[in-house]
N, C-alpha and C. Protein backbone atom coordinates (compact mmCIF):
# COMPACT_ATOMS: atom_id res chain seq x y z
N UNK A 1 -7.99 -26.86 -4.06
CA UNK A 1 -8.50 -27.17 -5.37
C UNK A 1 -7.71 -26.37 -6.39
N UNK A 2 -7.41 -26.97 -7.61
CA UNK A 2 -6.70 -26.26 -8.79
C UNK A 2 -7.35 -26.01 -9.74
N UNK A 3 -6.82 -24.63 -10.26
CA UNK A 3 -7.73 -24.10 -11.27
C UNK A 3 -8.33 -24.83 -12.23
N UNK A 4 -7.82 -25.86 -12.52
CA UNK A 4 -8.90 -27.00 -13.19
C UNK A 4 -9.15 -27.83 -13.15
N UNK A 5 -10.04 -27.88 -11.63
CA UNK A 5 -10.96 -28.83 -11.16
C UNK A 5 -11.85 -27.97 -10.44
N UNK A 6 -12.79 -28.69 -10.31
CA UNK A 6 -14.09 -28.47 -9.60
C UNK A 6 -14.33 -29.52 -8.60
N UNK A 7 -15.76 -29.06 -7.41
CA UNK A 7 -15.78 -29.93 -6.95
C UNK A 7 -17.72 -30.28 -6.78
N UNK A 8 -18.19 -31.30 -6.64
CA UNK A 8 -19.69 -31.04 -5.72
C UNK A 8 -19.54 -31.44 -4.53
N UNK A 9 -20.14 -30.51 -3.67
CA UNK A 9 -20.44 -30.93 -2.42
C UNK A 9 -22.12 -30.01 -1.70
N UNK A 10 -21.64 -30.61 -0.42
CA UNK A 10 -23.09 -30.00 0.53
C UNK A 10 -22.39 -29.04 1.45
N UNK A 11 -23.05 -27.69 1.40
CA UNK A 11 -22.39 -27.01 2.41
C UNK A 11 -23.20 -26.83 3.54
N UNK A 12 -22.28 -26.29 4.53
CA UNK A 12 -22.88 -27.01 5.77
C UNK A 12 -22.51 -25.78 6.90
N UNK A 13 -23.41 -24.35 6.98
CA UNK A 13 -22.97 -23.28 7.21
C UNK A 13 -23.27 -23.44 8.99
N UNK A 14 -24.32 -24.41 9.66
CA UNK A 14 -24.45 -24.69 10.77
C UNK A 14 -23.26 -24.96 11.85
N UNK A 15 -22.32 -25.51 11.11
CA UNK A 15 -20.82 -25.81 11.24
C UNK A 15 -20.25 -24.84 11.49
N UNK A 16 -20.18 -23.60 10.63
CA UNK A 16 -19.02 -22.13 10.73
C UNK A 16 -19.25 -21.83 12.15
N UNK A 17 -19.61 -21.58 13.11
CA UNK A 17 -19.11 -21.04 14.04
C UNK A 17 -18.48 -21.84 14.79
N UNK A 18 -17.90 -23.24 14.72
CA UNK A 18 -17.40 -24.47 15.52
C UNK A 18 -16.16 -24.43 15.16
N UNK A 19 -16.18 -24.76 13.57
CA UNK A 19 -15.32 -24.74 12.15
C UNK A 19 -14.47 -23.84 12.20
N UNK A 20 -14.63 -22.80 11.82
CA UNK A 20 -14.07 -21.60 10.66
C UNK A 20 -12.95 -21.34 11.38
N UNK A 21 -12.37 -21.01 12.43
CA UNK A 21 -11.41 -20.74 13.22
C UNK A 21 -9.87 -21.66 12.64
N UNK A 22 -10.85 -22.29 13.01
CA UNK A 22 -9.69 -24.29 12.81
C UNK A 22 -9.37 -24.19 10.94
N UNK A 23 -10.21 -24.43 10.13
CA UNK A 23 -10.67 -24.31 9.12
C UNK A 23 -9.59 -23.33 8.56
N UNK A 24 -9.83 -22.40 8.73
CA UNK A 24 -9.19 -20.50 8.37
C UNK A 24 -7.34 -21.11 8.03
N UNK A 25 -7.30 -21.40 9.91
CA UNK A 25 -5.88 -21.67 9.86
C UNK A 25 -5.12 -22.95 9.41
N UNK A 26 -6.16 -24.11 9.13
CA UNK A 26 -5.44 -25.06 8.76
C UNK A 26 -6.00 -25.96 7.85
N UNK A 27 -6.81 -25.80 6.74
CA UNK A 27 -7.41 -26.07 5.75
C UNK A 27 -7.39 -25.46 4.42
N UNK A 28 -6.47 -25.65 3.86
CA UNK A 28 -6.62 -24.63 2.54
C UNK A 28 -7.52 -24.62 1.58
N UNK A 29 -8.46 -25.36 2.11
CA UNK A 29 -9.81 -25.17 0.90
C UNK A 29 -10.86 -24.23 1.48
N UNK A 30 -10.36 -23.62 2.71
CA UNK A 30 -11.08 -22.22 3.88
C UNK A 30 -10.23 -21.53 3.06
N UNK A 31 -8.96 -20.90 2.92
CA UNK A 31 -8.08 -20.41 2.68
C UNK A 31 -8.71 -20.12 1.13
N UNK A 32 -8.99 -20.75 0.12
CA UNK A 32 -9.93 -20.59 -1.09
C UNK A 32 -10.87 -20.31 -1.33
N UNK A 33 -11.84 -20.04 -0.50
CA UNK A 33 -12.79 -19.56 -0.36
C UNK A 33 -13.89 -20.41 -0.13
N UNK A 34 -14.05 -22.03 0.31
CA UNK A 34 -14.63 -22.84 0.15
C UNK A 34 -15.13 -22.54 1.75
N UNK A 35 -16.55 -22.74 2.16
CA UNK A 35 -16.57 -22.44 3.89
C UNK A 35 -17.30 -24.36 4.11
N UNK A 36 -17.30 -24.42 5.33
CA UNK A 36 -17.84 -25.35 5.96
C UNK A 36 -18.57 -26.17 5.01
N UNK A 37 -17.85 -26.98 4.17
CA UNK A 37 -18.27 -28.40 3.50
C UNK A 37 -18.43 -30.04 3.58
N UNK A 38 -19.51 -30.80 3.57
CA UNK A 38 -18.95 -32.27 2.90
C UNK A 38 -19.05 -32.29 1.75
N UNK A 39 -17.98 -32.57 1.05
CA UNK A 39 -17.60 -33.28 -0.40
C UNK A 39 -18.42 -34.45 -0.62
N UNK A 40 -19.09 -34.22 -2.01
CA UNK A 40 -20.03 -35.29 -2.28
C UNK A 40 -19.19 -36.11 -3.58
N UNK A 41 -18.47 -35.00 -4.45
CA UNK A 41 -17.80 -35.71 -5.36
C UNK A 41 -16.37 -34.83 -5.57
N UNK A 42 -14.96 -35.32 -5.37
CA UNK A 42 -14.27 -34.57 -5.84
C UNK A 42 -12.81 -35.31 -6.85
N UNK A 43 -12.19 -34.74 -7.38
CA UNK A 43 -12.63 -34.31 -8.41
C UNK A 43 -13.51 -34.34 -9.09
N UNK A 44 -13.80 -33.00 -9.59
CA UNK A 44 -14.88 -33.43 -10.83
C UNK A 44 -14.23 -33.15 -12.03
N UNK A 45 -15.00 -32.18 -12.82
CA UNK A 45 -14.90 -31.67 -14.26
C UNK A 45 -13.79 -30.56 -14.21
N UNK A 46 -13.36 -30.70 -14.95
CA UNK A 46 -12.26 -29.46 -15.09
C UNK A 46 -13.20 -28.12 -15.48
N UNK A 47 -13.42 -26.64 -15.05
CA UNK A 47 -14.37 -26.02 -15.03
C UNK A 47 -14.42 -25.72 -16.43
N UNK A 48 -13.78 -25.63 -17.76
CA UNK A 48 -14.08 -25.52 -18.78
C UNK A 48 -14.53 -26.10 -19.76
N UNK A 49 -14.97 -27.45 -18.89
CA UNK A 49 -16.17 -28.74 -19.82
C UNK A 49 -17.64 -28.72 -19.10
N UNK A 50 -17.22 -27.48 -17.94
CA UNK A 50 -18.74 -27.54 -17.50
C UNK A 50 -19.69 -26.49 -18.19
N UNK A 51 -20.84 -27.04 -18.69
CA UNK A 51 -21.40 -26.26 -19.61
C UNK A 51 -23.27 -26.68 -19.01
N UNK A 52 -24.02 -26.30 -19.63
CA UNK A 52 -25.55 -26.23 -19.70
C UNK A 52 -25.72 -28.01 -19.34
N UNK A 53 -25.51 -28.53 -20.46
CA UNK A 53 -25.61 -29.70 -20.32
C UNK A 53 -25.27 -30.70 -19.27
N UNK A 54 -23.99 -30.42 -18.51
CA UNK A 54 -23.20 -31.11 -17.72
C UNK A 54 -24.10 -30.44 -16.38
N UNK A 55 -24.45 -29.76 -16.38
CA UNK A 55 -25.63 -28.86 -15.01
C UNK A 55 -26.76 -29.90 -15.14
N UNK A 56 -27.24 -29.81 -16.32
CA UNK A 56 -29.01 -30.33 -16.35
C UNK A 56 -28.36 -31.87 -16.22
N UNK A 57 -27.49 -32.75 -16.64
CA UNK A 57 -27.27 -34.28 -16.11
C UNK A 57 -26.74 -33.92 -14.65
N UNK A 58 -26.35 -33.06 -13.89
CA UNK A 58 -26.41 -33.17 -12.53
C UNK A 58 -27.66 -33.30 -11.61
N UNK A 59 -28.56 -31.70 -12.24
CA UNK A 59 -30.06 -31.92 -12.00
C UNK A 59 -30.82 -33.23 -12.17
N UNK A 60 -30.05 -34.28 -13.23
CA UNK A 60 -30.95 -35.21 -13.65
C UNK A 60 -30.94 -36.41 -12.65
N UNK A 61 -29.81 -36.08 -12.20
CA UNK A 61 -28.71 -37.26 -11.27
C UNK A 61 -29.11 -37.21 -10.01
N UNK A 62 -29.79 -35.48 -9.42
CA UNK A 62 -30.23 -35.53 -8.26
C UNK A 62 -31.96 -35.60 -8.14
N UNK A 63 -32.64 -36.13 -9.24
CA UNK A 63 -34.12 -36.04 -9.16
C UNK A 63 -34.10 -37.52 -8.34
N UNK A 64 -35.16 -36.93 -7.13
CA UNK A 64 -35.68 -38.03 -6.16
C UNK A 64 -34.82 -38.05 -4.81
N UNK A 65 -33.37 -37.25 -4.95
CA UNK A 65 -33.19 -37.27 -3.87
C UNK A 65 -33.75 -36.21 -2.82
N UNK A 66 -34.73 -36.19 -1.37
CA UNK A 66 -34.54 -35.52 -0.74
C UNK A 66 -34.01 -34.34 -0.15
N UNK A 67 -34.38 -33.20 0.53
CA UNK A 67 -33.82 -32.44 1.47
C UNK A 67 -33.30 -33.69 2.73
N UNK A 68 -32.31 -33.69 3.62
CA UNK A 68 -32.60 -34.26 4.74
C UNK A 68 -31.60 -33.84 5.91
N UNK A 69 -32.16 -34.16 7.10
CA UNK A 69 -31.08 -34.06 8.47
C UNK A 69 -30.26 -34.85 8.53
N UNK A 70 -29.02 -34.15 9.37
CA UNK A 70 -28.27 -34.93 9.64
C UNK A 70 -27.48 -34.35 11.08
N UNK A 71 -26.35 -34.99 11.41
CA UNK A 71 -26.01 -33.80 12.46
C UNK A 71 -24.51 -34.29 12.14
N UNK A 72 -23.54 -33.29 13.18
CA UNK A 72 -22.02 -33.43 13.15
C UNK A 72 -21.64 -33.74 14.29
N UNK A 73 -21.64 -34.78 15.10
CA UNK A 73 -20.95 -35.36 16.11
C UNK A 73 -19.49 -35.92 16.53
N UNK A 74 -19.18 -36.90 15.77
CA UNK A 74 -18.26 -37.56 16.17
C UNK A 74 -16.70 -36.83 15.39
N UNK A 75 -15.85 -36.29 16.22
CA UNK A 75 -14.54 -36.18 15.99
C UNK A 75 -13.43 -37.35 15.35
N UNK A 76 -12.65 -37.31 13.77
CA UNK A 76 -12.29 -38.23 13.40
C UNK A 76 -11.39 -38.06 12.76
N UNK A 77 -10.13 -38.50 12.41
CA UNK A 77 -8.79 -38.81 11.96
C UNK A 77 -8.87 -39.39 10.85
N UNK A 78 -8.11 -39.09 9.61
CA UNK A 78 -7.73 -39.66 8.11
C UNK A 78 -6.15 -39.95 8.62
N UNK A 79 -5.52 -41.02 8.72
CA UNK A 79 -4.44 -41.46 8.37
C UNK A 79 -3.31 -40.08 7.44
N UNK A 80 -2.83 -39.41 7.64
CA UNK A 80 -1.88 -38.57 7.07
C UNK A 80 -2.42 -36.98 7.26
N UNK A 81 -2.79 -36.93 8.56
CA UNK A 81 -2.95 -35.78 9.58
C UNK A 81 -4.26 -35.30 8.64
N UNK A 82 -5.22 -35.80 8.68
CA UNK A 82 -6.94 -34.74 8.55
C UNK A 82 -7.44 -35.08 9.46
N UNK A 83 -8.33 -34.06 10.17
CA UNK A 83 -9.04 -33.88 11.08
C UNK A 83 -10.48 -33.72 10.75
N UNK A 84 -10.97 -34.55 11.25
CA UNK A 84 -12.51 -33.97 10.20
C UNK A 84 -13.82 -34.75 11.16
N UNK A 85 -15.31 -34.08 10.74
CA UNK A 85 -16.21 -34.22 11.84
C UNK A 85 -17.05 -35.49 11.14
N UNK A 86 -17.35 -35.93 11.26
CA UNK A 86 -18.32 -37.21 10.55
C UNK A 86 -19.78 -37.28 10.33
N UNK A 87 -20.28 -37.00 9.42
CA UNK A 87 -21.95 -37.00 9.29
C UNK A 87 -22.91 -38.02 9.99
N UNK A 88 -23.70 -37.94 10.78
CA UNK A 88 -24.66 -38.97 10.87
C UNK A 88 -25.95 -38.52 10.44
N UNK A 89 -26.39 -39.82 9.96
CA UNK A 89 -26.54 -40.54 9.21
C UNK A 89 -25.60 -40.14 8.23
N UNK A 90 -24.80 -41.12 7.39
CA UNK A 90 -23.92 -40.65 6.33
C UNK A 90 -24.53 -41.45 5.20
N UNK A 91 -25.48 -42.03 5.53
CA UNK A 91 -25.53 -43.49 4.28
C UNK A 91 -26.41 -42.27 2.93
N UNK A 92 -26.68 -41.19 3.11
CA UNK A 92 -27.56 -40.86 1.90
C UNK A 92 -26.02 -39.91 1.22
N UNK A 93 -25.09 -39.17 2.16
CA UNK A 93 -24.28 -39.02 1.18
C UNK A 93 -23.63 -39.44 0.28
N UNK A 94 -23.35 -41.00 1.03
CA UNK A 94 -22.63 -41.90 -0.10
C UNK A 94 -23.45 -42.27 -1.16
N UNK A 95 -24.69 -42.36 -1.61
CA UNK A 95 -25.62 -42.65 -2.10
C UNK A 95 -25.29 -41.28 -3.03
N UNK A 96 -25.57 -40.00 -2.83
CA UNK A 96 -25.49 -39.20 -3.61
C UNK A 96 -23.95 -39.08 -4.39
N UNK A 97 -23.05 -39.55 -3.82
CA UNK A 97 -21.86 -39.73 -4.18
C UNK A 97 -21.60 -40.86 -5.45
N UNK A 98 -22.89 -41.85 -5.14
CA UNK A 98 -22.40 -42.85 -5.83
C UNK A 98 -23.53 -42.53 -7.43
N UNK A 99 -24.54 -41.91 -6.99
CA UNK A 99 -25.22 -41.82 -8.08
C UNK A 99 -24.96 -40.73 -8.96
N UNK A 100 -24.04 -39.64 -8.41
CA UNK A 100 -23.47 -38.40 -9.42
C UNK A 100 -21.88 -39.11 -10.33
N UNK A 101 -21.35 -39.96 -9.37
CA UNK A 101 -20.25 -41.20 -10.20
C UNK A 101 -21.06 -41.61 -11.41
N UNK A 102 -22.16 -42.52 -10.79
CA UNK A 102 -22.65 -43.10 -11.97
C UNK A 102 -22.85 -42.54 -13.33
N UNK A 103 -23.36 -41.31 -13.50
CA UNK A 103 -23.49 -40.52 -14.20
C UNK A 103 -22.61 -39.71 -14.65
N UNK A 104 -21.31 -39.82 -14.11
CA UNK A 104 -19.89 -39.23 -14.44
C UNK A 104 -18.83 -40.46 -14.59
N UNK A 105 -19.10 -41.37 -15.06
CA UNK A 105 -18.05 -42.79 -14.00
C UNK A 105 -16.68 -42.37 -14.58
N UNK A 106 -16.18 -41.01 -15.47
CA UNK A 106 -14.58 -40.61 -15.78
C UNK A 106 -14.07 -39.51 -14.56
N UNK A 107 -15.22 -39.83 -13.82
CA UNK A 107 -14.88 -38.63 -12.14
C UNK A 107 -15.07 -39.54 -11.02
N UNK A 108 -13.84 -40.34 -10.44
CA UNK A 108 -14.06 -41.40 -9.67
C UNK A 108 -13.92 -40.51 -8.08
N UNK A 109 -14.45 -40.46 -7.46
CA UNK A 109 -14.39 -39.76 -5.95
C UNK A 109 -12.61 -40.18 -5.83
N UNK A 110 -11.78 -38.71 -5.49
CA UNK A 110 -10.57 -38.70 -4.98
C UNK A 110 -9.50 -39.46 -5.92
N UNK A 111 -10.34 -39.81 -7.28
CA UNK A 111 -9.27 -40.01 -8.67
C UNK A 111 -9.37 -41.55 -8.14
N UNK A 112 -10.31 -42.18 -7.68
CA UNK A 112 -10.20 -43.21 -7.23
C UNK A 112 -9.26 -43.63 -6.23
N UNK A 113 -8.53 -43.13 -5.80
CA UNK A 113 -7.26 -43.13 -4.30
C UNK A 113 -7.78 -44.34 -3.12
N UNK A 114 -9.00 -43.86 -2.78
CA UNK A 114 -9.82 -45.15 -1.82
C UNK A 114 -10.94 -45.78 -1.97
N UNK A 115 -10.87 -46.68 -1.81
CA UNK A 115 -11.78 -48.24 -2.09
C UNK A 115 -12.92 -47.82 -1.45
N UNK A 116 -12.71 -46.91 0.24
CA UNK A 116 -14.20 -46.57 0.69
C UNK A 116 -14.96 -45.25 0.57
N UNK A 117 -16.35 -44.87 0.42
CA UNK A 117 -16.24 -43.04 0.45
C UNK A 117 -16.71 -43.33 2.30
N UNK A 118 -16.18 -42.22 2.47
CA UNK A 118 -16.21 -41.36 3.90
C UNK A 118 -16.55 -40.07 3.73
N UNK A 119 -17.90 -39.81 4.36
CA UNK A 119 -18.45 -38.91 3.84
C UNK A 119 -17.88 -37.97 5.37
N UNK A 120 -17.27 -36.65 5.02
CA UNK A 120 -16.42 -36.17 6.26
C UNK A 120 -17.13 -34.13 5.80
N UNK A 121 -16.37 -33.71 7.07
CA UNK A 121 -16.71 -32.19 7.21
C UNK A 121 -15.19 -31.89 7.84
N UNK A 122 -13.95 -31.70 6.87
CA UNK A 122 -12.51 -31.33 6.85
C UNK A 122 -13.10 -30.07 7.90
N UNK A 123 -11.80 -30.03 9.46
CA UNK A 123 -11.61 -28.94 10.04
C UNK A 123 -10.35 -28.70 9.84
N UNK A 124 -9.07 -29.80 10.00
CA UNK A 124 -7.75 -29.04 9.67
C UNK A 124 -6.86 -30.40 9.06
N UNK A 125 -6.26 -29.81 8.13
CA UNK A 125 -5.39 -31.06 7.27
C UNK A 125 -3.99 -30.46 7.01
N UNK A 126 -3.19 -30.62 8.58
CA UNK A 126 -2.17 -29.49 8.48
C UNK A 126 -0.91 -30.71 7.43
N UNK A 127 -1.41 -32.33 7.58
CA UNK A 127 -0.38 -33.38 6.55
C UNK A 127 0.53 -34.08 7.89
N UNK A 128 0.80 -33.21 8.77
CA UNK A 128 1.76 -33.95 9.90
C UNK A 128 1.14 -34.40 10.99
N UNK A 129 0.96 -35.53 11.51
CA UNK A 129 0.39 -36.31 12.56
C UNK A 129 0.74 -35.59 14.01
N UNK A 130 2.17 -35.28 14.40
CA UNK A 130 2.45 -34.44 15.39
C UNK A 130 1.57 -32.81 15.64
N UNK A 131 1.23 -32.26 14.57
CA UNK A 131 0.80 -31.13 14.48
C UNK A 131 -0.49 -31.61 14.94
N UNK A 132 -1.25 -32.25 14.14
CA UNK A 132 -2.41 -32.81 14.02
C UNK A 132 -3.18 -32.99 15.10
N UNK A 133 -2.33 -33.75 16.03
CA UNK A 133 -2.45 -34.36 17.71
C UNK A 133 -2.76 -33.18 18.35
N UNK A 134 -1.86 -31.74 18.34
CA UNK A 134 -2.21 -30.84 18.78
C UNK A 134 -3.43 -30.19 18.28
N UNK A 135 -3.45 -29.92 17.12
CA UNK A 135 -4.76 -29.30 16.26
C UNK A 135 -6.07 -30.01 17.35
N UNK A 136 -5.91 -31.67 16.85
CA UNK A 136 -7.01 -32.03 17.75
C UNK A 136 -7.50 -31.85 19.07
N UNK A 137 -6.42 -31.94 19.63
CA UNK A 137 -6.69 -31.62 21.05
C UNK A 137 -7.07 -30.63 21.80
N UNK A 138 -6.68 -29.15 20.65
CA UNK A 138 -7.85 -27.80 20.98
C UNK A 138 -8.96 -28.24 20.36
N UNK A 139 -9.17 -28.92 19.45
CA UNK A 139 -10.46 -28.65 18.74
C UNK A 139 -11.32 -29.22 19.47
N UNK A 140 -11.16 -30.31 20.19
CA UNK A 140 -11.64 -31.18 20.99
C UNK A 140 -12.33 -30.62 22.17
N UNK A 141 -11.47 -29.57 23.07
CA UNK A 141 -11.70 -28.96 24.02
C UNK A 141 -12.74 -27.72 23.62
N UNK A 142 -12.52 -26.95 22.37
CA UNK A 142 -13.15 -26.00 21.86
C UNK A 142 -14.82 -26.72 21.68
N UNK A 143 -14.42 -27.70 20.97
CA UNK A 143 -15.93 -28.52 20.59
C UNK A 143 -16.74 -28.69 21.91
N UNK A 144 -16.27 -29.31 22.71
CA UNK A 144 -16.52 -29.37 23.81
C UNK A 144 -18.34 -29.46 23.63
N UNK A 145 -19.07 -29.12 24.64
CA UNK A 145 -20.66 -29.13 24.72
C UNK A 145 -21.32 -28.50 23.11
N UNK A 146 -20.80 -28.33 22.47
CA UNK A 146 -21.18 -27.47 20.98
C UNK A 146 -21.78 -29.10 20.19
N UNK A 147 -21.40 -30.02 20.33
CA UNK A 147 -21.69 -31.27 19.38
C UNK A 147 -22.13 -32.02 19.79
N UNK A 148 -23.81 -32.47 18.88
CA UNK A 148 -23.81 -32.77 18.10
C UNK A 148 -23.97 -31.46 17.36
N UNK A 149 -24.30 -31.11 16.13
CA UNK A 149 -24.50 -30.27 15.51
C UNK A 149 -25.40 -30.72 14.62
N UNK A 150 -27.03 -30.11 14.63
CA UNK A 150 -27.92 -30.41 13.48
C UNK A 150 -27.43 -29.91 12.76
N UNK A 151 -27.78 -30.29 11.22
CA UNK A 151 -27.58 -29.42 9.98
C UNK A 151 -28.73 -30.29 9.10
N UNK A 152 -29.07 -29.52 7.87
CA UNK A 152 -29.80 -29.93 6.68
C UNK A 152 -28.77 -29.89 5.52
N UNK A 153 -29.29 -30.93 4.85
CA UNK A 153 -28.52 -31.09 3.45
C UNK A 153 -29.83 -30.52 2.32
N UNK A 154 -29.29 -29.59 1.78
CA UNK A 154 -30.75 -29.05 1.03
C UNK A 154 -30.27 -28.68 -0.35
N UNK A 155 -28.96 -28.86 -0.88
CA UNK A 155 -28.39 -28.85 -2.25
C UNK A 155 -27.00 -28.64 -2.33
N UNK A 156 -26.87 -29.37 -3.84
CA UNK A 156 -25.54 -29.71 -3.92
C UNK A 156 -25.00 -28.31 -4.47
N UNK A 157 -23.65 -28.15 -4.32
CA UNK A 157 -22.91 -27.20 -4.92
C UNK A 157 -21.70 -27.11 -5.94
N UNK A 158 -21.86 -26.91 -6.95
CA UNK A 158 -20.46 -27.12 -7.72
C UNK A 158 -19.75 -26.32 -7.71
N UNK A 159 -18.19 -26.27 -7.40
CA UNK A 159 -17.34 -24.74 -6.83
C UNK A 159 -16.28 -25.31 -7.67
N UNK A 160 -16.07 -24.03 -8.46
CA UNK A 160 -14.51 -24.53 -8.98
C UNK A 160 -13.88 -22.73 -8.99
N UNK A 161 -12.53 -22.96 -8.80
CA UNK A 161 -11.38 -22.10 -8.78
C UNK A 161 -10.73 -21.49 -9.62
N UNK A 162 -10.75 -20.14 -10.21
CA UNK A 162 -10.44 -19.89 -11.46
C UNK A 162 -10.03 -18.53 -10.90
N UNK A 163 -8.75 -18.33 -11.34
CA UNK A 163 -7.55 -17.27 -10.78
C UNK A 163 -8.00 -16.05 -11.92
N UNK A 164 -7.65 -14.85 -11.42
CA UNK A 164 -7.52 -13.80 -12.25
C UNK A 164 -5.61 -12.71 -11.62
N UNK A 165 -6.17 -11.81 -12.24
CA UNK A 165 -5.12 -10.71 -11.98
C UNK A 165 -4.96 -10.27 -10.52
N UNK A 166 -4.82 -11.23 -9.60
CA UNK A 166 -4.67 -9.97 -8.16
C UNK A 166 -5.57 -10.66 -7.68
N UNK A 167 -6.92 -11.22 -7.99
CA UNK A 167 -7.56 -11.87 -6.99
C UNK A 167 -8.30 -13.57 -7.86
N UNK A 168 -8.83 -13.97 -6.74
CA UNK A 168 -9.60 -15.67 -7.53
C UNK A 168 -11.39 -15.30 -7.37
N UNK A 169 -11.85 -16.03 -7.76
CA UNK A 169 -12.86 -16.06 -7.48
C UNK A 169 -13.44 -17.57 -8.09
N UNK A 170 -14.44 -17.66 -7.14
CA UNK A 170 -15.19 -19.21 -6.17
C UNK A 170 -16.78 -18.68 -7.34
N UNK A 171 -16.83 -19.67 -8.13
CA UNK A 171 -18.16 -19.88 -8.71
C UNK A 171 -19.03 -21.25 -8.30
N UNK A 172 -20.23 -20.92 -8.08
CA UNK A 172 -20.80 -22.16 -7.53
C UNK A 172 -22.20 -22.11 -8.44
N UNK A 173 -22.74 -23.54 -8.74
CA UNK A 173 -24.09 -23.53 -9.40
C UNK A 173 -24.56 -24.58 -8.26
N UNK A 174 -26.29 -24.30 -8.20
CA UNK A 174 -26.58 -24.88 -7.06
C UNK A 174 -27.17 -25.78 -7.67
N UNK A 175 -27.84 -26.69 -7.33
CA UNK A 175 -28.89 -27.65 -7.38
C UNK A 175 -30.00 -28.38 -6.14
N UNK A 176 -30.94 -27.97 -6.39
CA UNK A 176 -32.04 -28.76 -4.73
C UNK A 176 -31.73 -29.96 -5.16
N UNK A 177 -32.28 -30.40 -3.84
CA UNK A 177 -32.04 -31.60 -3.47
C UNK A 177 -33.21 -32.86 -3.77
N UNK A 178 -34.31 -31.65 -4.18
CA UNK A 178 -35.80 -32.13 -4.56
C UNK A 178 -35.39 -32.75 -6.40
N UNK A 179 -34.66 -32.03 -6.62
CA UNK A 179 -34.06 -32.34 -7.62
C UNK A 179 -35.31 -31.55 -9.24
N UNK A 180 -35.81 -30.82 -8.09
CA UNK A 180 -37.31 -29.84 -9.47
C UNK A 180 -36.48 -28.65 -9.46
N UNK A 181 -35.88 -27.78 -9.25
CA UNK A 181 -35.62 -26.99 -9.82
C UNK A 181 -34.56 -26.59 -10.34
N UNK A 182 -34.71 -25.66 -11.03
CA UNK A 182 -32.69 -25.56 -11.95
C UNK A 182 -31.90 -25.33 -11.55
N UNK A 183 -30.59 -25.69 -11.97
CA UNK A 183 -29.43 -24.84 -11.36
C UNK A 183 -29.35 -23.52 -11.63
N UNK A 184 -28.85 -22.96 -10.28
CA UNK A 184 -28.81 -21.63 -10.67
C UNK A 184 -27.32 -21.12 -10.64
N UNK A 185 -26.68 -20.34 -10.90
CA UNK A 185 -25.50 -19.67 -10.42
C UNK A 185 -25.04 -18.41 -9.70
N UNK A 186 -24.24 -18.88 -8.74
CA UNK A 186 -24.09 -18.15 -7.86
C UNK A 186 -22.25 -17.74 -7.50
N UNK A 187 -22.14 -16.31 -7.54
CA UNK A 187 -20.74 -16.06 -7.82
C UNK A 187 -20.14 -15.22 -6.88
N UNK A 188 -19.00 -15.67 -6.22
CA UNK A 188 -18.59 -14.48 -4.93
C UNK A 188 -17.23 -14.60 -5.32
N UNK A 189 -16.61 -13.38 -5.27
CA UNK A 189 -15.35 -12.98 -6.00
C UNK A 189 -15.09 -12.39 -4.68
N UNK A 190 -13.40 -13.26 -4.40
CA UNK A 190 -12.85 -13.18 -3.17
C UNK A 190 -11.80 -12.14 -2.96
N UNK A 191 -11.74 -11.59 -2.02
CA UNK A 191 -10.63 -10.32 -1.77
C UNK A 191 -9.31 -10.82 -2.42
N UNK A 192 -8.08 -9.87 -2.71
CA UNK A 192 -7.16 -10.39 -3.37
C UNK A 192 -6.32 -11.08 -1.84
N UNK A 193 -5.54 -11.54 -2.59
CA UNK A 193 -4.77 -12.84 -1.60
C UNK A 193 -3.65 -12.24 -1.46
């Protein structure tokens, strides 16, 4: 992610001990400080149009949606080496995907790039298919009896990337999923790089 963009997503910490390994070394949005995510909307806002207002129409965007389960099962391939785990049930992410669009429609999921959303949990996006093959094929073996993987989706997160002197730091505002209470903010300032 670049310093001016943001993203929402669901994080998905049930994942890190499967993840983070794979993730660490071949995901640079681990490498940023981002841990075990599905992306609900990305791009978003460039972080210096996000303000009070642009929070409470997120809050507004998520009233009525649910907490809910889901799990991480199936191992899956993006065409131009990503590796990534697949939600089931996925149909409420796209749903949340499509109703935070609606309410943003100048933030098209992925700049608009694909016609479908695929709602995914990135383990390694080393870009080369040869690499990739290998990546998978430990991850595969590593995964091994570990999957399915329950998880809960219980709020969205907005994370955007904003560099300083020597180190970055990862700001996130949360939002439930009940869609009653406020965003709050939440800030972890990452070791220098």
């Amino acid at each position: 992610m670049l310093p001016s963009q943001s993203a929402l997503a669901v994080l998905v910490p049930e994942a890190e001990p499967l993840v983070r390994t794979f993730r660490d070394k071949y995901d640079p949005s681990a490498a940023a400080g981002m841990s075990a995510h599905i992306t609900v909307l990305y791009p978003f806002k460039p972080p210096d149009e996000i303000g009070d207002n642009v929070l409470d129409k997120i809050r507004q965007c998520l009233t009525g949606f649910p907490i809910f389960d889901f799990s991480l099962a199936a191992i899956r391939r993006f065409a131009g080496g990503v590796l990534y785990l697949a939600p089931q049930p996925d149909e409420l992410f796209r749903r949340l995907t499509s109703a935070i669009w609606n309410c943003f429609p100048e933030t098209p999921p992925y700049e608009g790039k694909y016609s479908k959303i695929v709602p995914h949990l990135t383990v390694a996006q080393p870009g080369d298919e040869e690499q990739l093959h290998k990546i998978a094929t430990n991850f595969e073996r590593t995964a091994g009896h570990k999957l399915p993987i329950p998880a809960m989706a219980r709020e969205i997160v907005l994370m955007d990337m904003r560099t300083g002197v020597g180190k970055s730091a990862l700001y996130s505002h949360c939002a439930d999923l009940r869609g009653a209470s406020p965003l709050l903010r939440r800030e972890a300032v990452l070791p220098d790089q």
